[in-house]
N, C-alpha and C. Protein backbone atom coordinates (compact mmCIF):
# COMPACT_ATOMS: atom_id res chain seq x y z
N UNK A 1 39.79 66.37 -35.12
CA UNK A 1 40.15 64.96 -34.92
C UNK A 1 40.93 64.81 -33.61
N UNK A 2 40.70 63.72 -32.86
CA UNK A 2 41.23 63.34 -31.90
C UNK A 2 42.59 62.45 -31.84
N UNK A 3 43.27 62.99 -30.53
CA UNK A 3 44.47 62.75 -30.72
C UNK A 3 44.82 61.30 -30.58
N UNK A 4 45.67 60.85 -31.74
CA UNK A 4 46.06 59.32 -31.76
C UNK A 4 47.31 58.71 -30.66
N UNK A 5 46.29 58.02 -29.49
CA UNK A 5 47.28 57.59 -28.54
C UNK A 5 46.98 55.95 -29.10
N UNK A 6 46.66 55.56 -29.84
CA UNK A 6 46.96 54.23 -30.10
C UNK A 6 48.10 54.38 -31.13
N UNK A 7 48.57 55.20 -31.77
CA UNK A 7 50.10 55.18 -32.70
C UNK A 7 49.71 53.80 -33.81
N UNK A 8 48.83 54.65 -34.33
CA UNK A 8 48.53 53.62 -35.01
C UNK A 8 49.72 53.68 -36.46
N UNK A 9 50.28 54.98 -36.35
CA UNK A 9 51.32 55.28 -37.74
C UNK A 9 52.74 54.49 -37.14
N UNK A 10 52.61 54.31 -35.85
CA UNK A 10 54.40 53.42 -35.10
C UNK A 10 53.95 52.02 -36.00
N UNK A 11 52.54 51.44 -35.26
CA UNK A 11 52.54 50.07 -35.52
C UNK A 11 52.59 49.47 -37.25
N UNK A 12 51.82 50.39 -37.77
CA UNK A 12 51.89 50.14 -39.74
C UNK A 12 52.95 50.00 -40.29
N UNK A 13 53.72 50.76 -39.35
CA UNK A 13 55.29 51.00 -40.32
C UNK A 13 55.79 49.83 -39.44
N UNK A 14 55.38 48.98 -38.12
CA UNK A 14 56.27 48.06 -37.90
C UNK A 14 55.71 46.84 -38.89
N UNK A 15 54.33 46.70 -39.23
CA UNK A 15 53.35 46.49 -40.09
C UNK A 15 54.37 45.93 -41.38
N UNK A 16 54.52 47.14 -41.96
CA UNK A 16 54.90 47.01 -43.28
C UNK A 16 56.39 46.29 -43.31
N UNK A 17 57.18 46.91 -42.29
CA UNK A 17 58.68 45.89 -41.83
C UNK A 17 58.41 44.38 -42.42
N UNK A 18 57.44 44.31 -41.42
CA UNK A 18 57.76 42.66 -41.12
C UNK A 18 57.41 42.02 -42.97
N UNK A 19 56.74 43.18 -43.65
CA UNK A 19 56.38 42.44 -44.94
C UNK A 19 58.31 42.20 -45.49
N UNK A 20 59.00 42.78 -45.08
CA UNK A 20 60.55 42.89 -45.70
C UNK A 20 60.91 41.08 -44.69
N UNK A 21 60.32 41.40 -43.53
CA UNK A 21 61.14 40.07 -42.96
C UNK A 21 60.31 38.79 -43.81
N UNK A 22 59.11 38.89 -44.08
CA UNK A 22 58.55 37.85 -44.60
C UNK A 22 58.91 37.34 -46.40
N UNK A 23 59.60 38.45 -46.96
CA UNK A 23 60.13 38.44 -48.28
C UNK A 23 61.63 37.43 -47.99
N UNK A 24 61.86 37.47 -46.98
CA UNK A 24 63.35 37.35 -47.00
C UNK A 24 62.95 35.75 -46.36
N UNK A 25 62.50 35.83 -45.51
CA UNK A 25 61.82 34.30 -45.11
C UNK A 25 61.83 33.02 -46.29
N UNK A 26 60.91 33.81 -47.08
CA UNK A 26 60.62 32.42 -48.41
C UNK A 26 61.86 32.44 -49.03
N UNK A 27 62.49 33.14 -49.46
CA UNK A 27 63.81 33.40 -50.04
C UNK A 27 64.51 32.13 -49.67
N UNK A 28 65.06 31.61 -48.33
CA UNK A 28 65.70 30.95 -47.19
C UNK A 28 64.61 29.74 -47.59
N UNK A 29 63.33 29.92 -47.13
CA UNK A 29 62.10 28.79 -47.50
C UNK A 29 62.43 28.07 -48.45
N UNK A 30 62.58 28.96 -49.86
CA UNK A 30 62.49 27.86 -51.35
C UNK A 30 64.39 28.19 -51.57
N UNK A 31 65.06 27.98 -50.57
CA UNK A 31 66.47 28.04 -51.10
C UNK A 31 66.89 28.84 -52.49
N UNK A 32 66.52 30.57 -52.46
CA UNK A 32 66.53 30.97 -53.43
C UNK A 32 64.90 32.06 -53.99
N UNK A 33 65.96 33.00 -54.54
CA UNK A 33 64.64 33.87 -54.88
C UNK A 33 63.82 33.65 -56.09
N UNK A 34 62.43 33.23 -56.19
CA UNK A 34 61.73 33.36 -57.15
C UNK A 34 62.06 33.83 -58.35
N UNK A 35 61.90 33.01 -59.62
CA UNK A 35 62.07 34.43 -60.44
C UNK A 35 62.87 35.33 -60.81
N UNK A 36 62.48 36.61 -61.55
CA UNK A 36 63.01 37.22 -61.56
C UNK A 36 63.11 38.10 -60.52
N UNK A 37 62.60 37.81 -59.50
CA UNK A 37 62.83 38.73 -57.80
C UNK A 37 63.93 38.73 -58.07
N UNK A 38 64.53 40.36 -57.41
CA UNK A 38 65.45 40.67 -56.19
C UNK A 38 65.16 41.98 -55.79
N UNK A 39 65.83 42.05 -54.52
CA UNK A 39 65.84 43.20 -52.91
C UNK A 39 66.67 43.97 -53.52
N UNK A 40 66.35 45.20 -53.39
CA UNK A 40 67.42 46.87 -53.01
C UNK A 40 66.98 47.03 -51.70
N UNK A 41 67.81 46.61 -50.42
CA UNK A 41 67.39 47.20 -49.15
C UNK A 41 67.62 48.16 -48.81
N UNK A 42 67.66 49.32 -48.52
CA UNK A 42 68.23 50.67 -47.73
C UNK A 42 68.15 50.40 -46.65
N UNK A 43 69.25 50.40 -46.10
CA UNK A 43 69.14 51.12 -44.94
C UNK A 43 70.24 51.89 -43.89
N UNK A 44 69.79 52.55 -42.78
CA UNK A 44 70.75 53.41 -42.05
C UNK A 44 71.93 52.79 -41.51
N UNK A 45 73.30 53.04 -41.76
CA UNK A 45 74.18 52.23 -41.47
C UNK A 45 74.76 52.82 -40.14
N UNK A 46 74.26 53.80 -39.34
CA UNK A 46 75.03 53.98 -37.99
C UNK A 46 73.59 54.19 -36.90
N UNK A 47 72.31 53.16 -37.19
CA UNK A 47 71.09 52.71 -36.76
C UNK A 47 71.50 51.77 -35.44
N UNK A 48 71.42 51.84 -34.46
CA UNK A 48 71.43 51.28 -33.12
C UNK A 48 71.30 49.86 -33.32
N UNK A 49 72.24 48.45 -33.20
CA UNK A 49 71.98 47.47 -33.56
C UNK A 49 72.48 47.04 -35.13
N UNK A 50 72.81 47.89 -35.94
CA UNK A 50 73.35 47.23 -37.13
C UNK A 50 74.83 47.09 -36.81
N UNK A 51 75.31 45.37 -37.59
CA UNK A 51 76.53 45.21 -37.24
C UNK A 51 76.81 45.19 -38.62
N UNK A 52 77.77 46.55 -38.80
CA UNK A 52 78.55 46.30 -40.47
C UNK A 52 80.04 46.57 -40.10
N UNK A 53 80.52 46.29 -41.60
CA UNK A 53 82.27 46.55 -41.49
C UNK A 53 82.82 48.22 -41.28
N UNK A 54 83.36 48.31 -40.42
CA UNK A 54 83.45 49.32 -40.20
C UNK A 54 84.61 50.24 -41.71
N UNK A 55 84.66 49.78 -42.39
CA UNK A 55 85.46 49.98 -43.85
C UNK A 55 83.97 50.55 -44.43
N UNK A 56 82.90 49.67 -44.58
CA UNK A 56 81.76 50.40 -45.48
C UNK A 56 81.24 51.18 -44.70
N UNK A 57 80.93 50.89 -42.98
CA UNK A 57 80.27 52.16 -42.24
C UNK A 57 81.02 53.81 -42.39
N UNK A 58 82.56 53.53 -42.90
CA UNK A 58 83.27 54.80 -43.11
C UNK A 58 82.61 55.57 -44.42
N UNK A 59 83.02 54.50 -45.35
CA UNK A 59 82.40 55.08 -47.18
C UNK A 59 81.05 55.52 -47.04
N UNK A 60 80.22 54.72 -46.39
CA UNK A 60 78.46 54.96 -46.32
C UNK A 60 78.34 55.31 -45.02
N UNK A 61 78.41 56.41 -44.20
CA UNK A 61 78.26 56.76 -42.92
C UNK A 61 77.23 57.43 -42.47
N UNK A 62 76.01 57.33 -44.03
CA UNK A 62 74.59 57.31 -43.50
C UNK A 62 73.90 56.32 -43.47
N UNK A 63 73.89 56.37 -44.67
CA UNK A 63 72.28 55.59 -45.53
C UNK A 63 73.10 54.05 -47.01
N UNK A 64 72.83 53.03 -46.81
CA UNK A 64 73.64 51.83 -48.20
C UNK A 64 72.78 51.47 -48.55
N UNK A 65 72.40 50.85 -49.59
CA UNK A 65 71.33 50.28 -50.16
C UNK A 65 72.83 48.58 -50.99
N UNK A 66 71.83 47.77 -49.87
CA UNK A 66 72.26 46.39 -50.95
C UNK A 66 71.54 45.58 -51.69
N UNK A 67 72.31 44.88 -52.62
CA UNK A 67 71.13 44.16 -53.27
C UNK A 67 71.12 42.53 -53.10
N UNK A 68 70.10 41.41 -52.79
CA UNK A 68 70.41 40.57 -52.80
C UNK A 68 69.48 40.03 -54.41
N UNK A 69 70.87 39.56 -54.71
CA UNK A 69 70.29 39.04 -56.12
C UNK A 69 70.86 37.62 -56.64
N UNK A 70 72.13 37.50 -57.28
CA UNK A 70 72.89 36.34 -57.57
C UNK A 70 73.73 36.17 -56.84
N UNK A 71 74.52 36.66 -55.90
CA UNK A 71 75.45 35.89 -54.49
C UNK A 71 75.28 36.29 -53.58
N UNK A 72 74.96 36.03 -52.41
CA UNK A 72 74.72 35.86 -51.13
C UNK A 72 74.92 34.55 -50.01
N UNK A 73 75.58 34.80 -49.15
CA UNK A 73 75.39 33.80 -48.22
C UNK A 73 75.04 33.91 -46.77
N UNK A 74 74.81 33.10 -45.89
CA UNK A 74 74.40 32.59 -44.86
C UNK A 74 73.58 33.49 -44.10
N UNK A 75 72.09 33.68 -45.52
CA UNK A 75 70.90 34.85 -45.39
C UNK A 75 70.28 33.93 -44.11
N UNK A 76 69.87 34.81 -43.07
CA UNK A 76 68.83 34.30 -41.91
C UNK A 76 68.05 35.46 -41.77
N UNK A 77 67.09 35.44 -41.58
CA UNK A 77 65.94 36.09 -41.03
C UNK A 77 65.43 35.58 -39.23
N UNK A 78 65.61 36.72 -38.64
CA UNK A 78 65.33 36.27 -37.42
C UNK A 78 63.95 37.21 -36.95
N UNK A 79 63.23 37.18 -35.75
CA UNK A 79 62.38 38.30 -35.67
C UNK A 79 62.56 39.84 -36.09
N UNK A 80 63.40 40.04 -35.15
CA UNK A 80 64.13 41.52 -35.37
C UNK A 80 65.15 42.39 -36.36
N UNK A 81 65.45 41.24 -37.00
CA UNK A 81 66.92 41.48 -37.97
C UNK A 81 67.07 40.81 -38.68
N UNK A 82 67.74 40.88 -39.76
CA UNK A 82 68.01 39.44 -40.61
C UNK A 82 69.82 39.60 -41.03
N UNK A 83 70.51 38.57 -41.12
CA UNK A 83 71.95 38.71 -41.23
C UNK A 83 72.26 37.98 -42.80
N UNK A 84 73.11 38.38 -43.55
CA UNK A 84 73.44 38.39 -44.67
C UNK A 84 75.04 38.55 -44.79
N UNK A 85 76.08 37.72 -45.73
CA UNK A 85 77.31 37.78 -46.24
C UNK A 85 77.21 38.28 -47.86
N UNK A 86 78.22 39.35 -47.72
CA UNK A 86 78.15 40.02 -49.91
C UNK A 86 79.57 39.96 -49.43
N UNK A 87 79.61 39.83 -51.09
CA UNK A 87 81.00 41.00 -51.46
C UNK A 87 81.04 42.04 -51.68
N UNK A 88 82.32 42.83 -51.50
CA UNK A 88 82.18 44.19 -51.40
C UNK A 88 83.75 44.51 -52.03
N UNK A 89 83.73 44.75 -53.29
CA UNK A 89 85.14 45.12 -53.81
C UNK A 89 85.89 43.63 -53.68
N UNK A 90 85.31 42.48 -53.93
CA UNK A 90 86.06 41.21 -53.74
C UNK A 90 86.45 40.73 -52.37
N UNK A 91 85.98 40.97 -51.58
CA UNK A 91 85.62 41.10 -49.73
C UNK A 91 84.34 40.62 -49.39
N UNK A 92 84.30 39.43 -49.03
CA UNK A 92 83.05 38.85 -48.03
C UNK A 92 83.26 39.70 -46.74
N UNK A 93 81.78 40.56 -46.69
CA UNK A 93 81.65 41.60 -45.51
C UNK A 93 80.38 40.83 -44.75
N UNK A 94 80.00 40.89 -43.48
CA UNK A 94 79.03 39.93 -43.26
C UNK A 94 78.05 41.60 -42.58
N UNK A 95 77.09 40.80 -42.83
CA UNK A 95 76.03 42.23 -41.99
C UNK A 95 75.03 41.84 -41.14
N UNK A 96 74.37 42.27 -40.30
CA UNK A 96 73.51 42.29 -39.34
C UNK A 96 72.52 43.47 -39.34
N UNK A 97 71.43 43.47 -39.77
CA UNK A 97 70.49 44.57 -39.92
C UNK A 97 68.63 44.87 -39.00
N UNK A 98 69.00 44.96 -38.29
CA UNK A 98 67.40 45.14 -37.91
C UNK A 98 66.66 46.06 -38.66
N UNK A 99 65.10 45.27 -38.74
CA UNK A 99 64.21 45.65 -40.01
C UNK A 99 63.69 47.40 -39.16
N UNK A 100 64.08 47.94 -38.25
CA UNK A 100 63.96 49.15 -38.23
C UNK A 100 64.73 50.13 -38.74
N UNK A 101 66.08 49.39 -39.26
CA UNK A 101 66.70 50.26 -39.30
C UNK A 101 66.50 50.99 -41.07
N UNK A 102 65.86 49.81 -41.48
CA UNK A 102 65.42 50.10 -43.27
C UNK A 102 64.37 51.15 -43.26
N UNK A 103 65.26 51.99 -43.95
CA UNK A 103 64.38 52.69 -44.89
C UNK A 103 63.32 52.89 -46.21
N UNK A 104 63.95 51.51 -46.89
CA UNK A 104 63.65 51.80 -48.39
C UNK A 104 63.63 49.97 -48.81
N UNK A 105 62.80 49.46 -49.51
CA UNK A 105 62.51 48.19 -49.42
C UNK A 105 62.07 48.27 -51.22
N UNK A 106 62.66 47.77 -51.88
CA UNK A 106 62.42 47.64 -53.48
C UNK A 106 62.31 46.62 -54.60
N UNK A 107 61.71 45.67 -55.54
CA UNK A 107 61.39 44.71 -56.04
C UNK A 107 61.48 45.55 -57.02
N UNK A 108 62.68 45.66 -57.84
CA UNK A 108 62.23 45.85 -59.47
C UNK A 108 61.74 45.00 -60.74
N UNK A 109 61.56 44.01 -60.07
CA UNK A 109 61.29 43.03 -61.21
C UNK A 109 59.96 43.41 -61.52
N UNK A 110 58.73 43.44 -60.09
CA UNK A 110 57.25 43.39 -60.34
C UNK A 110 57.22 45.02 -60.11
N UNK A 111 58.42 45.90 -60.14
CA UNK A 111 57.99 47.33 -59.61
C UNK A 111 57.17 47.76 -58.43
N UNK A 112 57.57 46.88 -57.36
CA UNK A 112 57.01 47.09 -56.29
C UNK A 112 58.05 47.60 -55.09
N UNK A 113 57.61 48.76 -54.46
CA UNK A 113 58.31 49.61 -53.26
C UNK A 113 57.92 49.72 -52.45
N UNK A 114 58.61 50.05 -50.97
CA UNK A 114 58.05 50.53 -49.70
C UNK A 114 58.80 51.47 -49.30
N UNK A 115 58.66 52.66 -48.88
CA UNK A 115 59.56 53.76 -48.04
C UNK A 115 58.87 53.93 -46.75
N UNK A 116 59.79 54.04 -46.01
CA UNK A 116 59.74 53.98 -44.33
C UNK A 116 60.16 55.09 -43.89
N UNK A 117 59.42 55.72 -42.99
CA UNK A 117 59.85 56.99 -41.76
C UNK A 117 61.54 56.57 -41.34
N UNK A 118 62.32 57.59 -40.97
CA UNK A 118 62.90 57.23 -40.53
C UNK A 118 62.94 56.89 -38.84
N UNK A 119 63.63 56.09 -38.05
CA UNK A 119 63.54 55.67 -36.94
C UNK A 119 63.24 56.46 -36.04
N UNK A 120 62.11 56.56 -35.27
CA UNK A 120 62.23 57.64 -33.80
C UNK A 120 63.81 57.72 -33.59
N UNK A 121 64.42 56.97 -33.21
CA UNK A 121 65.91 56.83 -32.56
C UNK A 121 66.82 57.47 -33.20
N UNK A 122 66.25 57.67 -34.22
CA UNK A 122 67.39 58.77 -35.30
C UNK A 122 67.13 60.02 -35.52
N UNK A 123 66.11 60.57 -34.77
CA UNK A 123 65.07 61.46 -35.43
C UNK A 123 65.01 62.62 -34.13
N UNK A 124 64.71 63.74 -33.92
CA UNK A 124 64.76 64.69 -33.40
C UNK A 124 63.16 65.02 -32.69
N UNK A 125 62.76 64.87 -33.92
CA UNK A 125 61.29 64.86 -33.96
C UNK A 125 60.72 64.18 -34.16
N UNK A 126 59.38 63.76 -34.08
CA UNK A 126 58.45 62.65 -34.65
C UNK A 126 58.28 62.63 -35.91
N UNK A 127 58.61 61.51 -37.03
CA UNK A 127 58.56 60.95 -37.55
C UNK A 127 57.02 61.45 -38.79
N UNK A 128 57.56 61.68 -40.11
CA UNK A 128 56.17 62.02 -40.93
C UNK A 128 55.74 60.88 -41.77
N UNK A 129 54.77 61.08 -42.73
CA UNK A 129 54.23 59.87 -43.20
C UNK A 129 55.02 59.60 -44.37
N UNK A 130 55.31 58.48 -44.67
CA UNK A 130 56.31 58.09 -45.84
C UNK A 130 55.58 58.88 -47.23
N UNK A 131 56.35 59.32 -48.12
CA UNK A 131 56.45 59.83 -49.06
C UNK A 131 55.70 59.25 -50.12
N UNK A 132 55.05 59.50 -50.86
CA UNK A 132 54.59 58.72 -52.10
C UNK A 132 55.85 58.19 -52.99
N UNK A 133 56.11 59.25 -53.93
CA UNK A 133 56.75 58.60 -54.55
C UNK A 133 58.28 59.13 -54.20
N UNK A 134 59.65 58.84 -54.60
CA UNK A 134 60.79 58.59 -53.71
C UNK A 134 61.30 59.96 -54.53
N UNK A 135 62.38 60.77 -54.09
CA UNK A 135 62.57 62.38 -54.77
C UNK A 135 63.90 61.65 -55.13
N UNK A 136 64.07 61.60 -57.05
CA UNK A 136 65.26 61.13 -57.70
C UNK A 136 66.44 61.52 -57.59
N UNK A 137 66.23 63.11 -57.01
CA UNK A 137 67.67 63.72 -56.98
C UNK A 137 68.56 63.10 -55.78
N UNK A 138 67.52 62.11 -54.82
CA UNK A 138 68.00 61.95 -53.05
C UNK A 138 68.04 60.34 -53.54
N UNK A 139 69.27 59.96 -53.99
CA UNK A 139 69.57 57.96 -54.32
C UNK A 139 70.21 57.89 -53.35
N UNK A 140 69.45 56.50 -52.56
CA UNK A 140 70.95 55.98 -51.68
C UNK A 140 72.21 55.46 -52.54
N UNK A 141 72.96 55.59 -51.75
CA UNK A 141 74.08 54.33 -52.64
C UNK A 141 73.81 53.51 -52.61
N UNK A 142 74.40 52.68 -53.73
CA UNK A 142 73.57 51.32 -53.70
C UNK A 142 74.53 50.45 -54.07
N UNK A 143 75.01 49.08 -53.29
CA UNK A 143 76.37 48.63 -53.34
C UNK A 143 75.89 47.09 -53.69
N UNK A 144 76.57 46.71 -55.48
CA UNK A 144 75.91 45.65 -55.61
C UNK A 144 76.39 44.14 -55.71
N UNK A 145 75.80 43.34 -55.14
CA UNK A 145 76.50 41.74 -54.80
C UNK A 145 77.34 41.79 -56.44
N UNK A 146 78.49 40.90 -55.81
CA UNK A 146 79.33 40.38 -56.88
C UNK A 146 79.07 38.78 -57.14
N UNK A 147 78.99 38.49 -58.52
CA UNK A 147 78.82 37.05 -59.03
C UNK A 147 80.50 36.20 -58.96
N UNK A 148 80.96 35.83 -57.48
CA UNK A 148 82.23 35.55 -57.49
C UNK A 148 82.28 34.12 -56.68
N UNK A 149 82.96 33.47 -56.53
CA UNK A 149 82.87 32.00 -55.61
C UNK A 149 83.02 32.65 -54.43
N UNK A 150 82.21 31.52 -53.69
CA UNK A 150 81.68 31.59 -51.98
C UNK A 150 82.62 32.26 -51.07
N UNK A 151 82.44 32.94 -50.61
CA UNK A 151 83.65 33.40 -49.38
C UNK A 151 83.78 32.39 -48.29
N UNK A 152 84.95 32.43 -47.83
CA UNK A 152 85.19 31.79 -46.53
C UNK A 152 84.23 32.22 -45.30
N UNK A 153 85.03 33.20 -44.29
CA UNK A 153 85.10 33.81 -43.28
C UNK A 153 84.05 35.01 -43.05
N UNK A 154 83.50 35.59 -42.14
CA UNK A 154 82.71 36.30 -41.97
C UNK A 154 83.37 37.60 -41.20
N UNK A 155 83.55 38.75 -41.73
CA UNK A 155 84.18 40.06 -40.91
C UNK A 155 83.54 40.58 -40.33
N UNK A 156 83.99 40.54 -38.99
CA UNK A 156 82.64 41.62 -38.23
C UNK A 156 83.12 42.87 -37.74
N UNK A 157 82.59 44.12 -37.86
CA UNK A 157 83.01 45.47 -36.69
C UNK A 157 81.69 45.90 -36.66
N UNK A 158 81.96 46.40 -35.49
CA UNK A 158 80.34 46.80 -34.69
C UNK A 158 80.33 48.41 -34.89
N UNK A 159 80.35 49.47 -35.16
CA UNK A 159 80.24 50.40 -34.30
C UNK A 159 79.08 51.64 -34.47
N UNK A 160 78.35 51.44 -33.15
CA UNK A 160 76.98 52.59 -33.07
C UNK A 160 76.93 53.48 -32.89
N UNK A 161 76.54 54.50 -32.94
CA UNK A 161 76.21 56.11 -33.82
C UNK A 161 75.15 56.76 -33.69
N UNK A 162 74.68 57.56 -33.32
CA UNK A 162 73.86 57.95 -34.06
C UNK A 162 73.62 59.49 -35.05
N UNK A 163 73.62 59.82 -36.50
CA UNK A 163 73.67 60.47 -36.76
C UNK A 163 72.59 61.86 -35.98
N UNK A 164 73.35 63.07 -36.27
CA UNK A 164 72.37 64.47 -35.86
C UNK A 164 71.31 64.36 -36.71
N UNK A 165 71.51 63.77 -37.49
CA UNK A 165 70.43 64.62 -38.38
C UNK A 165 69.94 63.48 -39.81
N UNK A 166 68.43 63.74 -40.47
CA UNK A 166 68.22 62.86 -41.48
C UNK A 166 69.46 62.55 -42.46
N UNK A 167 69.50 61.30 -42.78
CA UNK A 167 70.71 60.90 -43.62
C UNK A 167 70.25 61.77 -44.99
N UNK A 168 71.64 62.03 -45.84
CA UNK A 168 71.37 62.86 -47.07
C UNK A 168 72.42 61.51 -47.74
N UNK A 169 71.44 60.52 -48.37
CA UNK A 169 72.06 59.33 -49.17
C UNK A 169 73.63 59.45 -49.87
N UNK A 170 74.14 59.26 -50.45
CA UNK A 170 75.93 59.32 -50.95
C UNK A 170 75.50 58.24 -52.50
N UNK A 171 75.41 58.93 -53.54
CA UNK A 171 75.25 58.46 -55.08
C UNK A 171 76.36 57.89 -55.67
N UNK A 172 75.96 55.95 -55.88
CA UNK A 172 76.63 55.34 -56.51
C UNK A 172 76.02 54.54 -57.67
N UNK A 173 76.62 53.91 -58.23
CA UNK A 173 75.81 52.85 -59.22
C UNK A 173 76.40 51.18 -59.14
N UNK A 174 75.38 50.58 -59.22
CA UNK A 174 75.61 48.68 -59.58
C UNK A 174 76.49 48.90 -60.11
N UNK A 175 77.28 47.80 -60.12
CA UNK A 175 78.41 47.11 -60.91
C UNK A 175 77.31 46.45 -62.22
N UNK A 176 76.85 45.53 -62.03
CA UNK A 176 76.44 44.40 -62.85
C UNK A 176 75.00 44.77 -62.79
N UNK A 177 74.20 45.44 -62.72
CA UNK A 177 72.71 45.19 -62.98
C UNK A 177 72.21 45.99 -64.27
N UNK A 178 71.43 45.02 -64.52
CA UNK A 178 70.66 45.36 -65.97
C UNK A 178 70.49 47.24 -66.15
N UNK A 179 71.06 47.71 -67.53
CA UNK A 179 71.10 49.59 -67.43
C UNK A 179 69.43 49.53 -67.40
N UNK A 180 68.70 48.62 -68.17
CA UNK A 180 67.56 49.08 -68.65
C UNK A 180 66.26 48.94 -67.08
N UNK A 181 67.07 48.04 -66.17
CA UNK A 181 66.04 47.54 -65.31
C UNK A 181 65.57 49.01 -64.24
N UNK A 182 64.36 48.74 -63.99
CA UNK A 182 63.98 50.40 -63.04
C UNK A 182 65.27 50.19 -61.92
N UNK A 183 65.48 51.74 -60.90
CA UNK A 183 66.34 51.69 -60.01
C UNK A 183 65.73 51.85 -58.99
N UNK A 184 65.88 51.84 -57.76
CA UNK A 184 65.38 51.78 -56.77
C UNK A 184 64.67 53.04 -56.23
N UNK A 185 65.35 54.32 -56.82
CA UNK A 185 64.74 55.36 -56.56
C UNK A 185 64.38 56.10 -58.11
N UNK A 186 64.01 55.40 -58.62
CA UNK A 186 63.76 56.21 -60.24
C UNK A 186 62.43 56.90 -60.62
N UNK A 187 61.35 56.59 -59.33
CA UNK A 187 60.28 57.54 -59.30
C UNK A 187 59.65 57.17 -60.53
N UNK A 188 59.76 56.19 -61.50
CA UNK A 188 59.00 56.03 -62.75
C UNK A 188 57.74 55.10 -62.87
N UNK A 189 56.79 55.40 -61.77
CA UNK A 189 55.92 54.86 -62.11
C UNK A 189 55.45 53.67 -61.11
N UNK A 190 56.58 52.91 -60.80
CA UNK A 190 56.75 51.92 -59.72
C UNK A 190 55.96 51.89 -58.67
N UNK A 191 55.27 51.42 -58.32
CA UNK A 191 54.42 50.75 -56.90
C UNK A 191 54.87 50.86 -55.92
N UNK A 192 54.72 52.61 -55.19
CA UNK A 192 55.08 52.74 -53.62
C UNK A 192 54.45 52.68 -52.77
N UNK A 193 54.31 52.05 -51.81
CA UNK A 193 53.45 51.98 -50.35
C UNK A 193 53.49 53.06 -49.37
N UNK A 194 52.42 53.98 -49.46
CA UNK A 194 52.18 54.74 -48.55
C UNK A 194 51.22 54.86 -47.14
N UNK A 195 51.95 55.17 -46.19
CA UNK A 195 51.15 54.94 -45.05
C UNK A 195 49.85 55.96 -45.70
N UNK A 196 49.72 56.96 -46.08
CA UNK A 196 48.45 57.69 -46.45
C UNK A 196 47.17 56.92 -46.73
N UNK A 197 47.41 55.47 -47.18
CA UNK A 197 46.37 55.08 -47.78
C UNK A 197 46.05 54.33 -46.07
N UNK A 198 46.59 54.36 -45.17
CA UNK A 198 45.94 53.80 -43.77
C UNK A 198 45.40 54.85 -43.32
N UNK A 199 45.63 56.07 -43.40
CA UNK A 199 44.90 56.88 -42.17
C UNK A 199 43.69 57.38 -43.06
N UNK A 200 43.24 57.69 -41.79
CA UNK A 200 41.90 58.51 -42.00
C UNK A 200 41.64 60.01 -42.26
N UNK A 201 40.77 60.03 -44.16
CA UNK A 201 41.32 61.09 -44.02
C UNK A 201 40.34 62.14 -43.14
């Protein structure tokens, strides 16, 4: 087989991104998520361009997984990034995330997943094909919105990074989400998107 200078595995995975920016779009669209929808986002928290609190970039200084479910505010989706306000321990933290920097994209309601390469920019080497199904022992943390009245103010600290080496996730659990509902990395069955099913075999 001949060698792929069209990168056709860069563009799928920017491909599959934009399906995360377009989830988050209607969200903003119908003021509110469908349903029983909601997001587990992963992603790399010292990724070139993410603006988080530098309090959670300390605790999570790889890899966070948030959830947008029952509180959230002043969600935007822009081309490149989308910005979001949670609480965090009773703390409106505000975030800034570009959709490269996600790893891990999750719908437990319909059991639907996406796992993503991690970033050239983080990476040593080129980048392999996303995983089928997600390895249970490797959970991001996963830090989950609080059902509390609106925050004021928006906190910002910037600071960019880049780790040596693939993030090795840091294991936490929801506060408030259903014990019985699938988890984001529970490997049970759930609907993962693999670049495998694009290439040729």
């Amino acid at each position: 087989m001949s060698q792929d200078l069209m990168n056709y595995d860069k563009m799928t995975q920017l491909a599959l991104r934009g399906v995360v920016r377009d989830a988050i779009r209607r969200v903003i669209r119908e003021d509110g998520l469908p349903g029983a929808h909601h997001f587990y986002i992963t992603f790399l928290t010292r990724f070139p361009g993410v603006d988080i609190d530098e309090t959670l970039a300390s605790k999570y200084d790889e890899e966070i997984t948030i959830v947008l479910e029952h509180q959230y505010w002043d969600l935007l989706a822009h081309d490149d990034s989308f910005e979001v306000t949670l609480k965090f321990g009773g703390v409106p933290k505000y975030l800034s995330v570009p959709y490269t920097a996600i790893t891990r994209f999750h719908d437990p309601s319909v059991g639907f997943a996406m796992q993503f390469d991690p970033p050239e920019e983080m990476t040593e080497t080129p980048p392999t094909i996303a995983r089928l199904t997600p390895d249970p022992k490797n959970k991001p943390a996963i830090v989950e919105v609080e059902t509390t009245p609106k925050p004021s103010k928006k906190n910002t600290t910037t600071k960019k990074t880049k780790p040596k080496k693939k993030p090795s996730p840091v294991k936490a659990v929801p506060d408030d989400t259903d014990p019985d509902a699938p988890k984001p990395d529970d490997g049970g069955g759930n609907t993962v998107v693999s670049l495998d099913a694009f290439r040729k075999k």
